[in-house]
Protein backbone atom coordinates (compact mmCIF):
# COMPACT_ATOMS: atom_id res chain seq x y z
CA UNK A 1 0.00 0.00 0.00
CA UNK A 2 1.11 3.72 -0.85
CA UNK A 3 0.40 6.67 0.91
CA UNK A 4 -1.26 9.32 -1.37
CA UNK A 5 0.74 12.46 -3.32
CA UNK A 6 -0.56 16.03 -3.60
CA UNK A 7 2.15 18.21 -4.36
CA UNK A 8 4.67 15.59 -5.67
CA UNK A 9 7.06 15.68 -2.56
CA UNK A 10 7.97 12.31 -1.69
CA UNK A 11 6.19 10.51 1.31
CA UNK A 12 7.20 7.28 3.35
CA UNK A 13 5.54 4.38 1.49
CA UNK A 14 4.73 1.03 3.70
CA UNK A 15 4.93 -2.04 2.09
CA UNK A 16 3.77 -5.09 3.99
CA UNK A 17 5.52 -8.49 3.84
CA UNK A 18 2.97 -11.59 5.13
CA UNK A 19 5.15 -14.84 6.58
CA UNK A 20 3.22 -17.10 8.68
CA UNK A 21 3.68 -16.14 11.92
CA UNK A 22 3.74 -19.91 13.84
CA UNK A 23 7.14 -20.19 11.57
CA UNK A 24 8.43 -16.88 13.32
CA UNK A 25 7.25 -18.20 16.76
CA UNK A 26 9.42 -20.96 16.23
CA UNK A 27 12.00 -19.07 14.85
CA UNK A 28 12.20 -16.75 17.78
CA UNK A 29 12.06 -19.68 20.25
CA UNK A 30 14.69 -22.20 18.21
CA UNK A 31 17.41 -19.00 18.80
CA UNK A 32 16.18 -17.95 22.03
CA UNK A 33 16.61 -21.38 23.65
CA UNK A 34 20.15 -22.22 21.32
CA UNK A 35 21.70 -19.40 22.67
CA UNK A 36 20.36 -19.90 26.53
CA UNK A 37 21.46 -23.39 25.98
CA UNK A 38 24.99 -22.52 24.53
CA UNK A 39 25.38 -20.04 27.06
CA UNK A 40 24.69 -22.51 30.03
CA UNK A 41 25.81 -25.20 28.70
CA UNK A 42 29.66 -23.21 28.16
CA UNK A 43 29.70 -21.83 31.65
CA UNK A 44 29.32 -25.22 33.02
CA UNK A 45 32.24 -26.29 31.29
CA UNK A 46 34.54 -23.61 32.38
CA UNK A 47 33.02 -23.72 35.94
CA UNK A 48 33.89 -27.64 36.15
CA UNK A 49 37.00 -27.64 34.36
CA UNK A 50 38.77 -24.32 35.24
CA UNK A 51 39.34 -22.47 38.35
CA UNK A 52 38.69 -18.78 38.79
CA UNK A 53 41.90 -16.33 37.08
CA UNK A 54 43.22 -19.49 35.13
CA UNK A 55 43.70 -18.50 31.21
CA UNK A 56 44.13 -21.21 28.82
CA UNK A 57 45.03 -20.27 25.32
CA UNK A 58 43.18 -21.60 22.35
CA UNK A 59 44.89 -19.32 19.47
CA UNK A 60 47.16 -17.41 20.55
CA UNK A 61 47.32 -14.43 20.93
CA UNK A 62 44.09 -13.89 19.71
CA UNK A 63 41.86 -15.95 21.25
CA UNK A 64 42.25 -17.07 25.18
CA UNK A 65 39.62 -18.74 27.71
CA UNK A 66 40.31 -16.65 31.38
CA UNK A 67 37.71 -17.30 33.85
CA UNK A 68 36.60 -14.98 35.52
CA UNK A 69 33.55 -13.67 37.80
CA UNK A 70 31.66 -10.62 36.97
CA UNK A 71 29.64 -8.65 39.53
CA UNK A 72 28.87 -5.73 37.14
CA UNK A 73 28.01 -5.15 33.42
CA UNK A 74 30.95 -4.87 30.35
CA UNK A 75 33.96 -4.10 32.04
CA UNK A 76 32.97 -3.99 35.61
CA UNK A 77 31.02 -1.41 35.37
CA UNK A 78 28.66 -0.91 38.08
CA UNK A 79 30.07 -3.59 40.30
CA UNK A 80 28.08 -2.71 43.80
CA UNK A 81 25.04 -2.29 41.86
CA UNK A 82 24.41 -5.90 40.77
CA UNK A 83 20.32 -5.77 41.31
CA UNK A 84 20.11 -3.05 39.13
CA UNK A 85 21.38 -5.47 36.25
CA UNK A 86 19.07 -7.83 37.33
CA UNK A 87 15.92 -5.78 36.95
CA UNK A 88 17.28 -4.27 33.50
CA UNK A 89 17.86 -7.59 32.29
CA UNK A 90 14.21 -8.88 33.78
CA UNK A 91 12.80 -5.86 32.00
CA UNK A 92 14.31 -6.71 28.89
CA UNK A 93 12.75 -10.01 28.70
CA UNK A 94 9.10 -9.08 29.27
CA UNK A 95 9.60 -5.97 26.78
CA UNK A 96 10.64 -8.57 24.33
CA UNK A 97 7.71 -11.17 25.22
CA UNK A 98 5.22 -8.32 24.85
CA UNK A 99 6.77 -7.24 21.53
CA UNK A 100 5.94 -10.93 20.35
CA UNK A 101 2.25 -10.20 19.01
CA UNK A 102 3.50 -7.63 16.66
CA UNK A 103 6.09 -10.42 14.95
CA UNK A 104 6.35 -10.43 11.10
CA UNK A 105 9.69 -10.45 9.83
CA UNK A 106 11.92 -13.85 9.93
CA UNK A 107 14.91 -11.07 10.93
CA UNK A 108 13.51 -9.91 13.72
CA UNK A 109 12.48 -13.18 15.12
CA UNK A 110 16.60 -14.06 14.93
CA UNK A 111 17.22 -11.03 16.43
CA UNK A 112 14.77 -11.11 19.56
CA UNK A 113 15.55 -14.65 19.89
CA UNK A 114 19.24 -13.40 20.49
CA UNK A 115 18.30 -10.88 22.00
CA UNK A 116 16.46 -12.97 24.82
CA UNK A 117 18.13 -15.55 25.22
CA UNK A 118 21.65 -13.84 26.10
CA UNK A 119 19.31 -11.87 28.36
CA UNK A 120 17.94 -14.99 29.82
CA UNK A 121 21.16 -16.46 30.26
CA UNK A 122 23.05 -13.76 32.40
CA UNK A 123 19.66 -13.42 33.94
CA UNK A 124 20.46 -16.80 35.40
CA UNK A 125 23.59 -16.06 36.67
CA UNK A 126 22.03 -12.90 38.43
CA UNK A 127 19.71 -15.06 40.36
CA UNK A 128 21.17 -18.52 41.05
CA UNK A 129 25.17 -18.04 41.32
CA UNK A 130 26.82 -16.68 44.49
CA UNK A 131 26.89 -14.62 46.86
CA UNK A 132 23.20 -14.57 46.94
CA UNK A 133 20.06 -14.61 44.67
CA UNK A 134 19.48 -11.81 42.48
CA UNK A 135 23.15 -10.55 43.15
CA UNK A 136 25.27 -13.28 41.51
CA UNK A 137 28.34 -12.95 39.52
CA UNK A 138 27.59 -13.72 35.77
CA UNK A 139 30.86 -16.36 34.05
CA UNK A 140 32.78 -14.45 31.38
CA UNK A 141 35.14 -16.53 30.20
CA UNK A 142 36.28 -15.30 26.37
CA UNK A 143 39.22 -13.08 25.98
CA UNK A 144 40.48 -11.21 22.98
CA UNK A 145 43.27 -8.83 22.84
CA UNK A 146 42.76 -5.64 24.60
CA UNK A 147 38.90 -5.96 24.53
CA UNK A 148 36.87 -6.79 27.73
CA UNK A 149 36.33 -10.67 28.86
CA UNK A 150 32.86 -12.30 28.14
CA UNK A 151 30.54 -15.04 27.60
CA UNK A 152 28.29 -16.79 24.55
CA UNK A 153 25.27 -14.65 26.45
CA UNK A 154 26.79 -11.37 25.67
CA UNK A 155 28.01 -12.19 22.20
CA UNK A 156 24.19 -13.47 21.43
CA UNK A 157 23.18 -9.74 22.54
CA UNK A 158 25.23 -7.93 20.89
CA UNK A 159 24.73 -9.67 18.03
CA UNK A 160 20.88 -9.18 18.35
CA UNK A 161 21.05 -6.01 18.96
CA UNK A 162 23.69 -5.40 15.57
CA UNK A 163 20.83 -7.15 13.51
CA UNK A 164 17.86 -4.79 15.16
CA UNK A 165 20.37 -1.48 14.57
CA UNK A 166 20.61 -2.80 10.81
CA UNK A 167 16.99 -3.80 10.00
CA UNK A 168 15.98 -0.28 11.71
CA UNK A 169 18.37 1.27 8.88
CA UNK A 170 16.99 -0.89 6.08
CA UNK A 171 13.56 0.66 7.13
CA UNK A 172 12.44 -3.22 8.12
CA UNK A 173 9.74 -2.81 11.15
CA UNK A 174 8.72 -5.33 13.59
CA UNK A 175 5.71 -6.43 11.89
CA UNK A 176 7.70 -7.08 8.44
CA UNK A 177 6.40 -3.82 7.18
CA UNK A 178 9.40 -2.26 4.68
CA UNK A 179 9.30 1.77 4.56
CA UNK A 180 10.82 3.36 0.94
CA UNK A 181 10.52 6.70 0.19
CA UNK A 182 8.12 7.32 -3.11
CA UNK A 183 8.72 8.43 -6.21
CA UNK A 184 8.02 12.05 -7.75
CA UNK A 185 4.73 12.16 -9.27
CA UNK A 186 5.10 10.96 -13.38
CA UNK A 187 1.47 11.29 -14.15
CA UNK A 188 1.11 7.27 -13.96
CA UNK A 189 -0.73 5.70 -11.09
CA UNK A 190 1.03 3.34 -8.35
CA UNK A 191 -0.38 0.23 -8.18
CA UNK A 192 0.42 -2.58 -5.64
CA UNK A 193 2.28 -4.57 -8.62
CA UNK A 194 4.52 -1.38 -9.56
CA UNK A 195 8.15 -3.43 -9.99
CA UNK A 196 9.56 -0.49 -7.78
CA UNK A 197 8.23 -1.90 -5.01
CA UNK A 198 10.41 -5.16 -5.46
């Protein structure tokens, strides 16, 4: 559909793509639990095989596993105000639930599905690893050179949140809606099967 021109300036035109939303349901939920699972499923590893401050290198110097515990967000940041990670990251979640009923793009089911699953699995950490519930240290455990230490949780939402920045500059909404600028008036109608709208 097309929004109307009266003086030939161009206006935002919204063209709607229709996937069947069950698939993005399951879309959304196959990469929201593979990256809880991946994330859980690594920090057991390292919890069970390494002990806290030991680095092991895997290609060095690139790439290094270095245990550590994180009371705060990226970089420490924030470290005696662990709840207030918990809460953002609680928030996050039920934002991201709620957003659910507007689904319609296969992208932004990958990208929420990231998005709540790293959530979900630092979220964990928060609640169930010492000291004490809701104030836990999250497992980062991935080190590159000169860049901060983390986990498969905060790689997932980063990378969800890259895909969301990207699909918001390709004009790609939630609901799978597309928004292009229209063309100059030319005399000719616009019709839903104009090949500009490709």
């Amino acid at each position: 559909m097309s929004d109307e021109q009266i003086d030939g300036t161009t206006e935002p035109v919204r063209i709607k793509t229709h996937i069947w939303r069950p698939a993005l349901l399951w879309v959304f939920a196959g990469f929201a639990v593979f990256a809880y699972a991946f994330d859980q499923l690594t920090k057991l590893w390292v919890t069970s095989t390494m002990v806290e401050g030991e680095r092991i290198p895997v290609l060095p110097p690139l790439l290094h596993w270095y245990y550590i515990r994180n009371s705060g967000a990226a970089f420490s940041i924030g470290e005696n105000v662990t709840w207030v990670f918990t809460i953002i990251m609680a928030a996050v979640s039920v934002v991201i639930l709620f957003q659910l009923r507007r689904l319609g793009s296969a992208w932004w089911a990958l990208a929420l599905g990231l998005l709540l699953g790293g959530a979900l699995g630092n979220l964990t950490d928060r609640l169930f690893r010492e000291p004490s519930f809701a104030m836990g240290h999250v497992v980062d455990f991935i080190q590159f050179p000169n860049f901060a230490i983390f986990n498969i949780a905060d790689s997932a939402v980063v990378s969800g949140v890259a895909i969301i920045c990207l699909l918001t500059l390709r004009g790609i909404g939630l609901d799978g809606s597309r928004q292009h600028a229209a063309r100059p008036q030319t005399g000719m109608p616009r019709t839903d099967e104009d090949p500009g709208d490709v």
